[in-house]
Protein backbone atom coordinates (compact mmCIF):
# COMPACT_ATOMS: atom_id res chain seq x y z
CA UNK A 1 41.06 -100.89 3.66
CA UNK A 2 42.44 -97.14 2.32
CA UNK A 3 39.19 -96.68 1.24
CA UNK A 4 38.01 -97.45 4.84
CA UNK A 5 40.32 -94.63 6.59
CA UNK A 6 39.89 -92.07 4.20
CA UNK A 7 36.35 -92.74 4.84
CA UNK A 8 36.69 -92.31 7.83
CA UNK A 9 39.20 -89.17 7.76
CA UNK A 10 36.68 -87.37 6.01
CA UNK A 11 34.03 -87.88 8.71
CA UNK A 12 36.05 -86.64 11.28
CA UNK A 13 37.35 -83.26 8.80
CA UNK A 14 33.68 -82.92 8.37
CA UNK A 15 32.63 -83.30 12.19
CA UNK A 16 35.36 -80.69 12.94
CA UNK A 17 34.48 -77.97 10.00
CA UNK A 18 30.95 -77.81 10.98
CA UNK A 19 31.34 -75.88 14.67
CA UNK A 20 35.03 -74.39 12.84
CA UNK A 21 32.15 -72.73 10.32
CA UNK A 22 29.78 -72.14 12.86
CA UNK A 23 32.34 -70.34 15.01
CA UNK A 24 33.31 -68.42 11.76
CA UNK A 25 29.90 -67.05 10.86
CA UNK A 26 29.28 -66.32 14.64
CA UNK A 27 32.30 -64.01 15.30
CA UNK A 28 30.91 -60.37 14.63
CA UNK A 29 32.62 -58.50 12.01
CA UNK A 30 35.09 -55.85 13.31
CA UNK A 31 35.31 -52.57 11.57
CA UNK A 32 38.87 -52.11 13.07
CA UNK A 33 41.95 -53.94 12.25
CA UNK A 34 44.82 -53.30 14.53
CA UNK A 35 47.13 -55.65 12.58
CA UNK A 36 46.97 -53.01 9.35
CA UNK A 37 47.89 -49.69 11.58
CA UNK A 38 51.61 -48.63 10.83
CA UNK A 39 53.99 -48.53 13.24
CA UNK A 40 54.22 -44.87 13.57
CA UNK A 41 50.24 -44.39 14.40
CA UNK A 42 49.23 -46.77 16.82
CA UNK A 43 49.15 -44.38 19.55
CA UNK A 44 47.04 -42.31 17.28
CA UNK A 45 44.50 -44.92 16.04
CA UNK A 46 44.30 -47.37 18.57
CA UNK A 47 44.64 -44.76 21.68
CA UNK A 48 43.27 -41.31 20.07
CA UNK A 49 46.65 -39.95 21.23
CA UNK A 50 46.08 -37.69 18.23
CA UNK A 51 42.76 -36.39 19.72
CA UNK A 52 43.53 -36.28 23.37
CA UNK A 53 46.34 -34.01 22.44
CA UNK A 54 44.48 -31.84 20.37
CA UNK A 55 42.05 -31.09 22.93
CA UNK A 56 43.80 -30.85 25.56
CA UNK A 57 46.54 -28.81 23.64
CA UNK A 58 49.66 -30.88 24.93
CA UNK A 59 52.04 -33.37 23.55
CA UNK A 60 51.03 -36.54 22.09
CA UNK A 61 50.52 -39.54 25.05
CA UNK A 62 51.25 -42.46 25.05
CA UNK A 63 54.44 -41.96 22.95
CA UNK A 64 55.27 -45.74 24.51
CA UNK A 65 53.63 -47.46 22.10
CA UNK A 66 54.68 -46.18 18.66
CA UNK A 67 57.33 -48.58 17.62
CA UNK A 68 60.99 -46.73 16.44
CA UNK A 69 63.87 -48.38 15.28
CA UNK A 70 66.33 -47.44 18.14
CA UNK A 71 68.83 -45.49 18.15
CA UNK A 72 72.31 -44.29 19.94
CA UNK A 73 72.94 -40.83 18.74
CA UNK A 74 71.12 -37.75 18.21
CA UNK A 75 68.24 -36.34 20.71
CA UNK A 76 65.76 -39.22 22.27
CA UNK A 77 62.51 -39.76 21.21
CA UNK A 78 59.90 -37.54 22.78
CA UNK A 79 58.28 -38.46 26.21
CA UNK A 80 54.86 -38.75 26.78
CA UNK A 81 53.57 -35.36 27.10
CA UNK A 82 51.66 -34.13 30.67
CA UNK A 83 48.57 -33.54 28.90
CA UNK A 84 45.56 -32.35 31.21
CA UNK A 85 45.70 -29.31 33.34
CA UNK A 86 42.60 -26.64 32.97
CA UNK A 87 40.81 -28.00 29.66
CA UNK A 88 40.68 -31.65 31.34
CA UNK A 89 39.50 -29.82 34.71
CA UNK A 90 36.96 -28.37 33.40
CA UNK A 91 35.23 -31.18 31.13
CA UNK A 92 32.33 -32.76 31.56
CA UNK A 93 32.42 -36.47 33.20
CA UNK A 94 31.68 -38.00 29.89
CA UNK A 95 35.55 -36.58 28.18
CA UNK A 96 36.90 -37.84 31.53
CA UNK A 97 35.96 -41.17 31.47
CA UNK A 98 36.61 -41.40 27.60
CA UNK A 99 40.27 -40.66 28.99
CA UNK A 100 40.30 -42.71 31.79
CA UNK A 101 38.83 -45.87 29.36
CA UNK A 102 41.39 -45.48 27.11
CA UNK A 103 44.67 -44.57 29.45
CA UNK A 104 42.96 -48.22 31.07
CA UNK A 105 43.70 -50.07 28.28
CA UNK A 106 46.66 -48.69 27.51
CA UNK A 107 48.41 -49.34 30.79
CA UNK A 108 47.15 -52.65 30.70
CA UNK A 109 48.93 -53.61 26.79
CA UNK A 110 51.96 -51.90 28.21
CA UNK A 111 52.12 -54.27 30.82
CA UNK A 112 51.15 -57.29 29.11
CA UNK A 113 53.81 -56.46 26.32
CA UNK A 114 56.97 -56.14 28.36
CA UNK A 115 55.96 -59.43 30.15
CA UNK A 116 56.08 -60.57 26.95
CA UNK A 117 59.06 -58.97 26.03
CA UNK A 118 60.93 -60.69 28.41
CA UNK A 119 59.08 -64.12 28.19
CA UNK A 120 61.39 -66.80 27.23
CA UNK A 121 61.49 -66.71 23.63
CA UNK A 122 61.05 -63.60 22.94
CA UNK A 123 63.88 -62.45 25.29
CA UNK A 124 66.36 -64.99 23.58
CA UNK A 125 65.44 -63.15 20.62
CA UNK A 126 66.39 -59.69 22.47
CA UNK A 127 69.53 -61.58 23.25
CA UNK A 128 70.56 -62.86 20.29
CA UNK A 129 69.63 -59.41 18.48
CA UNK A 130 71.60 -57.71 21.23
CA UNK A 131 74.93 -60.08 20.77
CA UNK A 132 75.45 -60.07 16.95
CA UNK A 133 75.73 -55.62 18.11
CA UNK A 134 78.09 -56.18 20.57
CA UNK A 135 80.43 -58.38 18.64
CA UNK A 136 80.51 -55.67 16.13
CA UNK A 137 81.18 -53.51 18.96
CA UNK A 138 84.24 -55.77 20.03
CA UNK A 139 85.71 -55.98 16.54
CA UNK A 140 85.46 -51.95 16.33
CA UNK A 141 87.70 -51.70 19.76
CA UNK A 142 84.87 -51.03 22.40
CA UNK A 143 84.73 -53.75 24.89
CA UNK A 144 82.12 -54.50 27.64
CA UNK A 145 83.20 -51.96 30.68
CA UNK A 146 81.20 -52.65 33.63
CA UNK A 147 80.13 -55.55 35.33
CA UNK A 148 77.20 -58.29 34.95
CA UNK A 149 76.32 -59.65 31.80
CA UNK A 150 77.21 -58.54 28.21
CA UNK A 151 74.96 -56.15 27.04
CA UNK A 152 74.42 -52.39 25.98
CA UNK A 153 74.12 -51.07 29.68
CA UNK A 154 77.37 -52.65 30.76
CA UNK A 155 79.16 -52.08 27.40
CA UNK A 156 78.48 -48.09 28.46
CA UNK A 157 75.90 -47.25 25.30
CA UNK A 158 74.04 -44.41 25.67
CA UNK A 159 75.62 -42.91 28.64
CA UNK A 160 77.43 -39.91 26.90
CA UNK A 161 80.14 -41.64 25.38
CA UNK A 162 79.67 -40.22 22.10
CA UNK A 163 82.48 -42.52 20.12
CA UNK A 164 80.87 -45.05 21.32
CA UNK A 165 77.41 -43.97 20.95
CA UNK A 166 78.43 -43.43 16.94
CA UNK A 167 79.95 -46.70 16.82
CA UNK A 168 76.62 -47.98 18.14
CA UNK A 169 74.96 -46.68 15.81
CA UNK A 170 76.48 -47.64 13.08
CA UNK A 171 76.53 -51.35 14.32
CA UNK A 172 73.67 -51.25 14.37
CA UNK A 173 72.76 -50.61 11.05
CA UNK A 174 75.09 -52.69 9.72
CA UNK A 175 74.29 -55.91 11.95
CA UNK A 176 70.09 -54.92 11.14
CA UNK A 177 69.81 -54.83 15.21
CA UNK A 178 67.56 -51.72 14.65
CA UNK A 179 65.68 -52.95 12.19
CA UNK A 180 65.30 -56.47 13.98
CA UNK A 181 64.48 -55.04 17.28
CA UNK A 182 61.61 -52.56 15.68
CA UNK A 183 60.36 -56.00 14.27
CA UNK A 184 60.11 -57.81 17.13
CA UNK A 185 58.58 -55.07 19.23
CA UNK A 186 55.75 -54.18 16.52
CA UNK A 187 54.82 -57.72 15.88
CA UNK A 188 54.54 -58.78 19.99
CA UNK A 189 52.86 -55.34 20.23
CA UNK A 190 50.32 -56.30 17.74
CA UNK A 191 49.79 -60.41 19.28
CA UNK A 192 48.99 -58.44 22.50
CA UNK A 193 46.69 -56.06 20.83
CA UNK A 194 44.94 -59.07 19.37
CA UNK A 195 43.98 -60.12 22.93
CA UNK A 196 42.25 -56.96 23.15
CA UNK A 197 40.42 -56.56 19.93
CA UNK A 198 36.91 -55.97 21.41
CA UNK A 199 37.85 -53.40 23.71
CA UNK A 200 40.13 -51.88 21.10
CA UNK A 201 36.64 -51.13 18.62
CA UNK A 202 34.86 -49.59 21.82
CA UNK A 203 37.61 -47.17 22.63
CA UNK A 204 37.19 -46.42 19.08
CA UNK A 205 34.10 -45.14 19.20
CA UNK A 206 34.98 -42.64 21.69
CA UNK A 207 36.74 -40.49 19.44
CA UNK A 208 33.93 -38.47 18.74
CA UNK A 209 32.94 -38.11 22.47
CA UNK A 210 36.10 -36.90 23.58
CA UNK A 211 35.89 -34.39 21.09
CA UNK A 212 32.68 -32.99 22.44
CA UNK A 213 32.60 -33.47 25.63
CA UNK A 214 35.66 -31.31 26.10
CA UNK A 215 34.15 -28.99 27.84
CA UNK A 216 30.89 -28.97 29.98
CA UNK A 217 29.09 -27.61 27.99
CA UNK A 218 29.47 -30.19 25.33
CA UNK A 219 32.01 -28.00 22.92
CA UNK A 220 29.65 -24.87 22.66
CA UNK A 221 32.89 -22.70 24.76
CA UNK A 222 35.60 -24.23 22.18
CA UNK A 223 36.55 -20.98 21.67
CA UNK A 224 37.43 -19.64 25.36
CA UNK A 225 40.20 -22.61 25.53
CA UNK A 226 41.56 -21.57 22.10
CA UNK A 227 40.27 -24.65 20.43
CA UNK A 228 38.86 -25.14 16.79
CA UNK A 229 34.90 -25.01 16.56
């Protein structure tokens, strides 16, 4: 009788591996893995932040998506710089649909991560993070101050209190919120990225078009914008 069900078993195992391998040798390769970029450069490699800057000679966009460990004290992280003005005017329509491809998928991961953000789980996750801070803000004397629920916006962080602000800070090292909140943000930024793989390797191939087309003339001016040849 066993031998009868495992028999069996491994007809069924076997029925299911067969399309499971077929699937497996179908999928095309990917020459880009989104899962292995650090934290700090996933603007850079996933959204040629890097490049769009250089050209253009501005800040870094799409400062949004490189994950930071947050903090309470000390100047905020930069802002997405207003990159654009005469270089972008002037390009040829190839550089400004590059741009325009790639700001696309952007917004769109932005949007589908902070739904995701506050989805059930991973918002009880925020929550809980966000508690075991504020009860180390309680025990160090700073109680919640305004009204609504417990959290860092009605316990008063980050609004110029800078006692608090320290004590923030430091309970949050101590309690790992930082370092738990970074976490959670890098790996839900990643399982949205994942949704988006196949767009993700053709905005990668537009590096080298947005670094010639950023000009009409296909990058033979470089040098009356100031740019490297």
């Amino acid at each position: 009788m066993l031998g009868g069900i495992v028999g069996v078993t491994r007809f069924v195992l076997s029925a299911l591996l067969v399309p499971l391998a077929g699937c497996a040798a179908t999928k095309p390769a990917t020459d880009f893995t989104y899962q292995d970029v650090p934290a700090e450069r996933v603007a850079d490699r996933i959204f040629l932040a890097d490049t769009i800057a250089a050209v253009e000679q501005c800040s870094p966009p799409f400062s949004d998506v490189v994950v930071r460990r947050p903090t309470f004290t000390g100047a905020p992280p930069p802002v997405d710089g207003g990159c654009g003005g005469a270089i972008r005017a002037g390009a040829s329509w190839e550089y400004t649909d590059a741009v325009s491809r790639v700001t696309a998928l952007h917004d769109t991961v932005v949007r589908e991560w902070e739904v995701l953000l506050r989805s059930g789980p991973e918002a009880a996750e925020t929550r809980a993070l966000t508690a075991t801070l504020l009860h180390c803000l309680d025990r160090a004397g700073f109680t919640q101050r305004g009204p609504g629920d417990p959290g860092l916006e009605s316990y008063g962080v980050s609004q110029g209190d800078v006692a608090l602000d320290n004590a923030a800070q430091r309970c949050s090292d101590e309690t790992w919120y930082g370092a738990g909140i970074a976490a959670q943000r890098l790996r839900t930024l990643r399982s949205v990225l994942g949704r988006h793989e196949e767009q993700i390797n053709q905005i990668a191939k537009l590096r080298p078009v947005l670094e010639r087309a950023a000009v009409p003339d296909g990058g033979r001016d470089r040098a009356r914008f100031g740019l490297p040849e």
